[in-house]
C-alpha atoms as a PDB file:
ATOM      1  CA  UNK A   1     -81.933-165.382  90.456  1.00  0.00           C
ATOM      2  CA  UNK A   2     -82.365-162.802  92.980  1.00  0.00           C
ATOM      3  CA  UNK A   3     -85.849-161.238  92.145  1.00  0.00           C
ATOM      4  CA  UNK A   4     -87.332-158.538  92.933  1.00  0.00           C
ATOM      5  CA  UNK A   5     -90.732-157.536  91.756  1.00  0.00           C
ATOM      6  CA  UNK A   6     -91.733-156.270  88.043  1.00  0.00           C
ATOM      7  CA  UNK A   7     -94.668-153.636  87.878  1.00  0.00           C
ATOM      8  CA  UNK A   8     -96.231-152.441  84.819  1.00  0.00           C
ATOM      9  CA  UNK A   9     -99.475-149.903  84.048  1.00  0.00           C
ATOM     10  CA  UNK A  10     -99.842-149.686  80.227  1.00  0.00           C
ATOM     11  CA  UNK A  11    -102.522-147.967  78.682  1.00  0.00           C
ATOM     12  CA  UNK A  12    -104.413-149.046  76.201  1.00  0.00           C
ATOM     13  CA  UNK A  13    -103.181-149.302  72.510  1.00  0.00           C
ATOM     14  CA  UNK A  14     -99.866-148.968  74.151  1.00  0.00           C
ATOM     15  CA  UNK A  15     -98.544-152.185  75.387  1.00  0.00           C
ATOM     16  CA  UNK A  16     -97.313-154.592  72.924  1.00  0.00           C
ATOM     17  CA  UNK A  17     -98.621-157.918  74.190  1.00  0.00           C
ATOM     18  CA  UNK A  18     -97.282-161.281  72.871  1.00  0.00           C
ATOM     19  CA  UNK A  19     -99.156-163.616  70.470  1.00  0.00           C
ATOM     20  CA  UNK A  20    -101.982-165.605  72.398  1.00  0.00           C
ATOM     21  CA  UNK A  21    -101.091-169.063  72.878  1.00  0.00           C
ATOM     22  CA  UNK A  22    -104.040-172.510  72.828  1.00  0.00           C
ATOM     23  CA  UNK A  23    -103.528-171.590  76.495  1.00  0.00           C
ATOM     24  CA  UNK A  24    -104.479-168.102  76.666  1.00  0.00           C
ATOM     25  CA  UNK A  25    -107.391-168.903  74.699  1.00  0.00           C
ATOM     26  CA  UNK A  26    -108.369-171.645  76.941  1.00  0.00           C
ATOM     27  CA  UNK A  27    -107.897-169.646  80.124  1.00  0.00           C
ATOM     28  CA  UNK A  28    -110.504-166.383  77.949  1.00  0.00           C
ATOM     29  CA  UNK A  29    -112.978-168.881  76.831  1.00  0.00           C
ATOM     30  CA  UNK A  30    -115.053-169.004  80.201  1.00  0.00           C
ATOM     31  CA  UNK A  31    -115.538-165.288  80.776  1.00  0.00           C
ATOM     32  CA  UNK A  32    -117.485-165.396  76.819  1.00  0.00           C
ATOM     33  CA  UNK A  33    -117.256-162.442  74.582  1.00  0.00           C
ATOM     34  CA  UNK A  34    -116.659-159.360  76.135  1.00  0.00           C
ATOM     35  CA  UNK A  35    -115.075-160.240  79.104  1.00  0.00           C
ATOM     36  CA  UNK A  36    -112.730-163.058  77.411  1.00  0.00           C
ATOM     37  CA  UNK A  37    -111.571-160.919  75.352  1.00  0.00           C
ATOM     38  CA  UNK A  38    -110.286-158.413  78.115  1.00  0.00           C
ATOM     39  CA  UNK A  39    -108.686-161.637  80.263  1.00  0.00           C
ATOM     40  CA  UNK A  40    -107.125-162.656  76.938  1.00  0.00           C
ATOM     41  CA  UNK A  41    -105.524-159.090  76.481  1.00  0.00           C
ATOM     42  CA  UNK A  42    -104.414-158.756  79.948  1.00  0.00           C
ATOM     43  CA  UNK A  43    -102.799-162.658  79.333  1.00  0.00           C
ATOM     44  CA  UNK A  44    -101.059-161.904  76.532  1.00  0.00           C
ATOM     45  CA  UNK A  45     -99.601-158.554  78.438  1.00  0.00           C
ATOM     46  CA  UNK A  46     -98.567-160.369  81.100  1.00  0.00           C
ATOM     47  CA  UNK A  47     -97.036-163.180  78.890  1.00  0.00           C
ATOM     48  CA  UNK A  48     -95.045-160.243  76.992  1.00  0.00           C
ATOM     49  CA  UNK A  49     -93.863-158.626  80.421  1.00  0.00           C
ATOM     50  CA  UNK A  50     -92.721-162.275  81.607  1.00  0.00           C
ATOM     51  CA  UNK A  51     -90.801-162.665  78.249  1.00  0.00           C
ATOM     52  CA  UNK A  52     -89.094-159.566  78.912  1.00  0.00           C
ATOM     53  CA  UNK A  53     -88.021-160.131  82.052  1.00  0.00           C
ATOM     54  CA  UNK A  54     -87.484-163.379  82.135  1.00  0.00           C
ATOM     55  CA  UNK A  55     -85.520-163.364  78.527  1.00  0.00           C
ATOM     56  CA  UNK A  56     -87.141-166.161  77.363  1.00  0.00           C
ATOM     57  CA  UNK A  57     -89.491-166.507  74.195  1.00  0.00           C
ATOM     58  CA  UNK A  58     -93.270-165.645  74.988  1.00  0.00           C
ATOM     59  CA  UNK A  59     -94.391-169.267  74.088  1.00  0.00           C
ATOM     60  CA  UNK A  60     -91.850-170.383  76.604  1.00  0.00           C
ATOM     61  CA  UNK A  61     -93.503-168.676  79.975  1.00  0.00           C
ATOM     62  CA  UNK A  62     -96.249-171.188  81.408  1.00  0.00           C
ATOM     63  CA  UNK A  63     -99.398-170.247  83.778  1.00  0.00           C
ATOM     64  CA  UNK A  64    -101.695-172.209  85.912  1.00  0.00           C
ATOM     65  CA  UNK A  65    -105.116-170.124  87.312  1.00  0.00           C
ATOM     66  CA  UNK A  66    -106.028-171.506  90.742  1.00  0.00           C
ATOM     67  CA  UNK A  67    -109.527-172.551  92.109  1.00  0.00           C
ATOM     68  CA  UNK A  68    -109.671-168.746  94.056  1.00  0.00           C
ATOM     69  CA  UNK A  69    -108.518-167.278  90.330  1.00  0.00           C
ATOM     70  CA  UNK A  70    -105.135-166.324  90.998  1.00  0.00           C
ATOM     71  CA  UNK A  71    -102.990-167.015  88.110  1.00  0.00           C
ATOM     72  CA  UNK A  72     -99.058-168.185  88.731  1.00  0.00           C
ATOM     73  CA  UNK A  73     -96.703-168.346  86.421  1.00  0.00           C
ATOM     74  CA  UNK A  74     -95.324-171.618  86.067  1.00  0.00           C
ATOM     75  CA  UNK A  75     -92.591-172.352  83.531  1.00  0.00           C
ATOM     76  CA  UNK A  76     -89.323-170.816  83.159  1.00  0.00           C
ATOM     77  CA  UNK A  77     -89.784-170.718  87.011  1.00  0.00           C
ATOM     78  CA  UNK A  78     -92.562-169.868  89.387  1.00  0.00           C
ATOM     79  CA  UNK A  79     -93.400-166.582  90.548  1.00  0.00           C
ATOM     80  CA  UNK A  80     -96.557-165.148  91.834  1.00  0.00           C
ATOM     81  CA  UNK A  81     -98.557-162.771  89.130  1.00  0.00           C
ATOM     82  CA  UNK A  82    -101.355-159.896  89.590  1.00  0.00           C
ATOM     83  CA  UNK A  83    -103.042-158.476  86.577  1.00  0.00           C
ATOM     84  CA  UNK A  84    -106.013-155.358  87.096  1.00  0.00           C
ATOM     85  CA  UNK A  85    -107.613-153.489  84.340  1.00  0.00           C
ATOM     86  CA  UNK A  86    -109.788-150.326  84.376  1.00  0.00           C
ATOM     87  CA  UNK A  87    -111.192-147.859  81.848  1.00  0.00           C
ATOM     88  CA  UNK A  88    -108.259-148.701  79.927  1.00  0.00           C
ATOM     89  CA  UNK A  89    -105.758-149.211  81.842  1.00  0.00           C
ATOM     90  CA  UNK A  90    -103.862-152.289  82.876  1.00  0.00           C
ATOM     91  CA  UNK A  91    -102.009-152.951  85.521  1.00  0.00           C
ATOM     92  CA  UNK A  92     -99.519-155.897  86.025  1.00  0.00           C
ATOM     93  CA  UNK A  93     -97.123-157.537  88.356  1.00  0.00           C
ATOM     94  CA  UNK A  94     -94.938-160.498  88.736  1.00  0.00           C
ATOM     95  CA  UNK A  95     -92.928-161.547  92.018  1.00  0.00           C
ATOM     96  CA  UNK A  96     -91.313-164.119  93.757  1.00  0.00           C
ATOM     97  CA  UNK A  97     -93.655-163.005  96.866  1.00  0.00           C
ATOM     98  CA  UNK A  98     -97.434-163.063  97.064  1.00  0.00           C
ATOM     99  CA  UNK A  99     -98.614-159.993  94.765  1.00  0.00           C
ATOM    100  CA  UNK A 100    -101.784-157.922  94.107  1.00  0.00           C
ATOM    101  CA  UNK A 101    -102.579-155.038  91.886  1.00  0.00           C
ATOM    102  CA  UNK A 102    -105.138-152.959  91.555  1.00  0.00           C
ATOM    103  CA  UNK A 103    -105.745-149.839  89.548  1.00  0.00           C
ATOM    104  CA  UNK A 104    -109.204-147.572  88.703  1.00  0.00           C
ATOM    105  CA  UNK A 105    -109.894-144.471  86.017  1.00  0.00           C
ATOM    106  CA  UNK A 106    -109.577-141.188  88.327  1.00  0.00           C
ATOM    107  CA  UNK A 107    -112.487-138.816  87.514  1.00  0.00           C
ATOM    108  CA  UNK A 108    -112.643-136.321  90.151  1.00  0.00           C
ATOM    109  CA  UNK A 109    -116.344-134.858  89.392  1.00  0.00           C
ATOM    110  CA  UNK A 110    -117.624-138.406  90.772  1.00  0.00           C
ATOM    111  CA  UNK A 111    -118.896-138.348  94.698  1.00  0.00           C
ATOM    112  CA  UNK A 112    -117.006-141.317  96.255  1.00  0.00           C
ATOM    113  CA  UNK A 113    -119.050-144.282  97.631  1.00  0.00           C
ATOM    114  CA  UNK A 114    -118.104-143.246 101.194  1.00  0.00           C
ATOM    115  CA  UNK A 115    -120.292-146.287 102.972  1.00  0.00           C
ATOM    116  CA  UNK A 116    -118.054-148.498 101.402  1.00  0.00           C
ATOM    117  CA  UNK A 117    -115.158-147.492 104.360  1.00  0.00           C
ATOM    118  CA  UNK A 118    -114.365-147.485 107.380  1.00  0.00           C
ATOM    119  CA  UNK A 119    -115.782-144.078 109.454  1.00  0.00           C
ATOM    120  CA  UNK A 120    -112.028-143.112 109.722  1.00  0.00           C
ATOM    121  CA  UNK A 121    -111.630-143.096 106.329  1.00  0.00           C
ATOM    122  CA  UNK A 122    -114.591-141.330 105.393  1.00  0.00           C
ATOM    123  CA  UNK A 123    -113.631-138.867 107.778  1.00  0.00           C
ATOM    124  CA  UNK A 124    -110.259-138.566 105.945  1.00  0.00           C
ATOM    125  CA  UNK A 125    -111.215-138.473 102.724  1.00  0.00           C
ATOM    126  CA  UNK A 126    -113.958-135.222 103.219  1.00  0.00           C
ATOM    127  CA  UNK A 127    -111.418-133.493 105.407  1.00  0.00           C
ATOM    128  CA  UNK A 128    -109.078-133.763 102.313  1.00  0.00           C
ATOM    129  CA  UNK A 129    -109.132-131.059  99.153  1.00  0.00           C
ATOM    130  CA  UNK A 130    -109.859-134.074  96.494  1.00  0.00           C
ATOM    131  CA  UNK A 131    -112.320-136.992  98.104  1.00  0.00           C
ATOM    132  CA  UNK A 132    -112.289-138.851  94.747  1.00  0.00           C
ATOM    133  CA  UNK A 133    -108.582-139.009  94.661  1.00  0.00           C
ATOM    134  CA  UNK A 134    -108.114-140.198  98.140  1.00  0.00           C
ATOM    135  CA  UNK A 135    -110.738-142.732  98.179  1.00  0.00           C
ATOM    136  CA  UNK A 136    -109.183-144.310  95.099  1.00  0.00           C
ATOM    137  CA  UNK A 137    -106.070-144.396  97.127  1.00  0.00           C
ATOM    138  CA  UNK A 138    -107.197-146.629  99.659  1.00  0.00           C
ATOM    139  CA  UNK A 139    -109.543-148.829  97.480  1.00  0.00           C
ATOM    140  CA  UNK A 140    -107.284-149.485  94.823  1.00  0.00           C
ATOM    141  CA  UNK A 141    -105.023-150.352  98.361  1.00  0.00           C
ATOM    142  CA  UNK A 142    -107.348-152.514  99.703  1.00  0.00           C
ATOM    143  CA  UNK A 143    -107.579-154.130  96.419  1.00  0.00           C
ATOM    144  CA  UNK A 144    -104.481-154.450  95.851  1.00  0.00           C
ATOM    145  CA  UNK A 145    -103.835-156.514  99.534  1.00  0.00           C
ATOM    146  CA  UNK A 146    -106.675-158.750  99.028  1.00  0.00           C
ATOM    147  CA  UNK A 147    -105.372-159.865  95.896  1.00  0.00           C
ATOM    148  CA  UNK A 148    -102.097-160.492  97.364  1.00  0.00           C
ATOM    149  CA  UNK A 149    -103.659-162.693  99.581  1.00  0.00           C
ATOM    150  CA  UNK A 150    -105.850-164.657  97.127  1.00  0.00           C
ATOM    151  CA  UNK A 151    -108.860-163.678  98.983  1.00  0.00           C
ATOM    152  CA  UNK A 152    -110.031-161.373  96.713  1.00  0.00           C
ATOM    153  CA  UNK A 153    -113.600-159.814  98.030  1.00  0.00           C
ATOM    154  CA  UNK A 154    -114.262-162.996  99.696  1.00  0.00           C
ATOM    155  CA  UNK A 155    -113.409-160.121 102.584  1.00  0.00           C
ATOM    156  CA  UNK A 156    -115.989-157.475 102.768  1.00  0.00           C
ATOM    157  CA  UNK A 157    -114.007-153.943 101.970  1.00  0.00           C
ATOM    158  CA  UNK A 158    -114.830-152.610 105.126  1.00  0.00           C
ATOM    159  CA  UNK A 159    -112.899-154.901 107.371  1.00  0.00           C
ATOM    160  CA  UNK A 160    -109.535-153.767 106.390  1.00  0.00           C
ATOM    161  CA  UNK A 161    -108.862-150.250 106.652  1.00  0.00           C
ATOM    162  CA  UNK A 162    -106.418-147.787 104.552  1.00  0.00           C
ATOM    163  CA  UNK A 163    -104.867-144.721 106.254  1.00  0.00           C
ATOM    164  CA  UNK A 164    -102.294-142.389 104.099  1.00  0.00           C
ATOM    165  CA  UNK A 165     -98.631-143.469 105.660  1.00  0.00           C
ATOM    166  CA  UNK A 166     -94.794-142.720 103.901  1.00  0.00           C
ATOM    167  CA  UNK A 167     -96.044-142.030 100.747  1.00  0.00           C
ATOM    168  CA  UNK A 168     -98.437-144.794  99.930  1.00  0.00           C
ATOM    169  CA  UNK A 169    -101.004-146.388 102.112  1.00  0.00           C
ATOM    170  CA  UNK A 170    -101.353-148.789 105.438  1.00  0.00           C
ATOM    171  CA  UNK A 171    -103.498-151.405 105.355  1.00  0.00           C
ATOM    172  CA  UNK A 172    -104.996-151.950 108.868  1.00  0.00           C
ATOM    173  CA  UNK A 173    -106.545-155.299 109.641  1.00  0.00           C
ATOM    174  CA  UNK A 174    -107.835-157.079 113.109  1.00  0.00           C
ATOM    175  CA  UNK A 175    -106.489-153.707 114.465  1.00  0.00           C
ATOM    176  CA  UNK A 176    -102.860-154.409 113.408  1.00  0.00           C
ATOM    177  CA  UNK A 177    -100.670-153.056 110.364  1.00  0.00           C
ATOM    178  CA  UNK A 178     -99.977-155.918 107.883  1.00  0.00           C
ATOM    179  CA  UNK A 179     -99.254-154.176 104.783  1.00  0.00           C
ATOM    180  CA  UNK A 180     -97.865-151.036 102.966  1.00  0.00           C
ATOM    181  CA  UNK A 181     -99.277-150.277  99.504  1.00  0.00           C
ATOM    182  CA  UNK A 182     -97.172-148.381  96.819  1.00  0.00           C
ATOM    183  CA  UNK A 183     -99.526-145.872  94.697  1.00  0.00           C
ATOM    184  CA  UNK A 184     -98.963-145.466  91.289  1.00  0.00           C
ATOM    185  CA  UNK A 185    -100.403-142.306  89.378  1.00  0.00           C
ATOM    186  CA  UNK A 186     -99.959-141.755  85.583  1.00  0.00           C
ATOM    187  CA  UNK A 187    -102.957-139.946  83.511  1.00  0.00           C
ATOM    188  CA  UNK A 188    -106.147-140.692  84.797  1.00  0.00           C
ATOM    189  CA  UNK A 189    -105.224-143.564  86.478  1.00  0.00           C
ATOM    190  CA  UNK A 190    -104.742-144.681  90.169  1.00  0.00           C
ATOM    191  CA  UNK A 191    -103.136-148.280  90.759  1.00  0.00           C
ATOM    192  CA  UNK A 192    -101.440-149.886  93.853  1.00  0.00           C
ATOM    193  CA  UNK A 193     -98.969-152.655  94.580  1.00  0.00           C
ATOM    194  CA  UNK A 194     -98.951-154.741  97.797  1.00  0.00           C
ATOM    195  CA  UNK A 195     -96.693-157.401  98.299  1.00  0.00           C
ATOM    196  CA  UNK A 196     -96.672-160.018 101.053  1.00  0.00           C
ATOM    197  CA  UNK A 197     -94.209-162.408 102.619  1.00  0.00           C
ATOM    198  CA  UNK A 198     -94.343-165.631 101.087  1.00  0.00           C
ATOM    199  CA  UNK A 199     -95.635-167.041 104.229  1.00  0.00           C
ATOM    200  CA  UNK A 200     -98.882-165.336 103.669  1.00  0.00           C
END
């Protein structure tokens, strides 16, 4: 199959997520209540949009969560997954490269957490006529690479930087370009995509 990479941002109440398997349960039982039953939704999302695209019944696509958390489908065939949710939002992604996603609610009468950046991107974002917006940009960026990457915040944000390039967003690490996020905005939401070779 010659694959190219599946994005998805549903809002919630609007997706139509498949049936949870034993699995899915398994895989929501550690995070307890609350926060199983969010990893369960998001599961049985991504198990829907791997149905879909994959043609195959939803009982039929397999997953495997790795020691760093990264979950990989498995079964009809392997491909690299991202799933991000966020004031009720979720985004999702499935590739045959390393993929992250990331995606946060938008509200524009919040001050951004500047000291979480870079001075160059601080500088950026107040010279700019919406600092909210842009600073979502580049976290949601920065999110979206780590997770690519499997490392997660096991980096601390302000080693990488973000800088507006082509329409999305250049990740700058170690001094040197090494990825180019797509933004996604629908409603009040603000998700990225970063994929990586599969070398990474």
């Amino acid at each position: 199959m010659n694959w190219r990479t599946e994005f998805r941002l549903v809002r919630e109440g609007e997706g139509q997520p498949a049936c949870a398997t034993c699995e899915d349960r398994i895989d929501a039982a550690p995070k307890g209540a609350d926060g199983g039953w969010d990893r369960l939704m998001r599961r049985r999302l991504l198990r829907a949009m791997a149905a879909d695209v994959l043609d195959r019944h939803p009982d039929a696509v397999r997953f495997e969560r790795g020691a760093e958390g990264r979950v990989t489908i498995t079964g009809p065939e392997r491909l690299y997954t991202s799933v991000a949710g966020r004031g009720g939002w979720t985004a999702l992604a499935m590739s045959s490269r390393p993929v992250g996603v990331d995606v946060e609610a938008y509200a524009p009468d919040l001050d951004p957490p500047l000291g979480l950046l870079q001075p160059e991107e601080q500088n950026a974002i107040l010279a700019g006529p919406d600092p909210m917006r842009l600073f979502l940009r580049f976290w949601t960026a920065r999110e979206a690479y780590l997770k690519a990457g499997g490392r997660g915040l096991s980096v601390m944000p302000d080693q990488i930087r973000a800088e507006e390039r082509d329409g999305g967003v250049a990740l700058i690490e170690a001094g040197r370009p090494v990825a180019l996020a797509e933004l996604i905005e629908c409603g009040d939401a603000i998700a990225a995509i970063v994929e990586l070779s599969p070398a990474a």
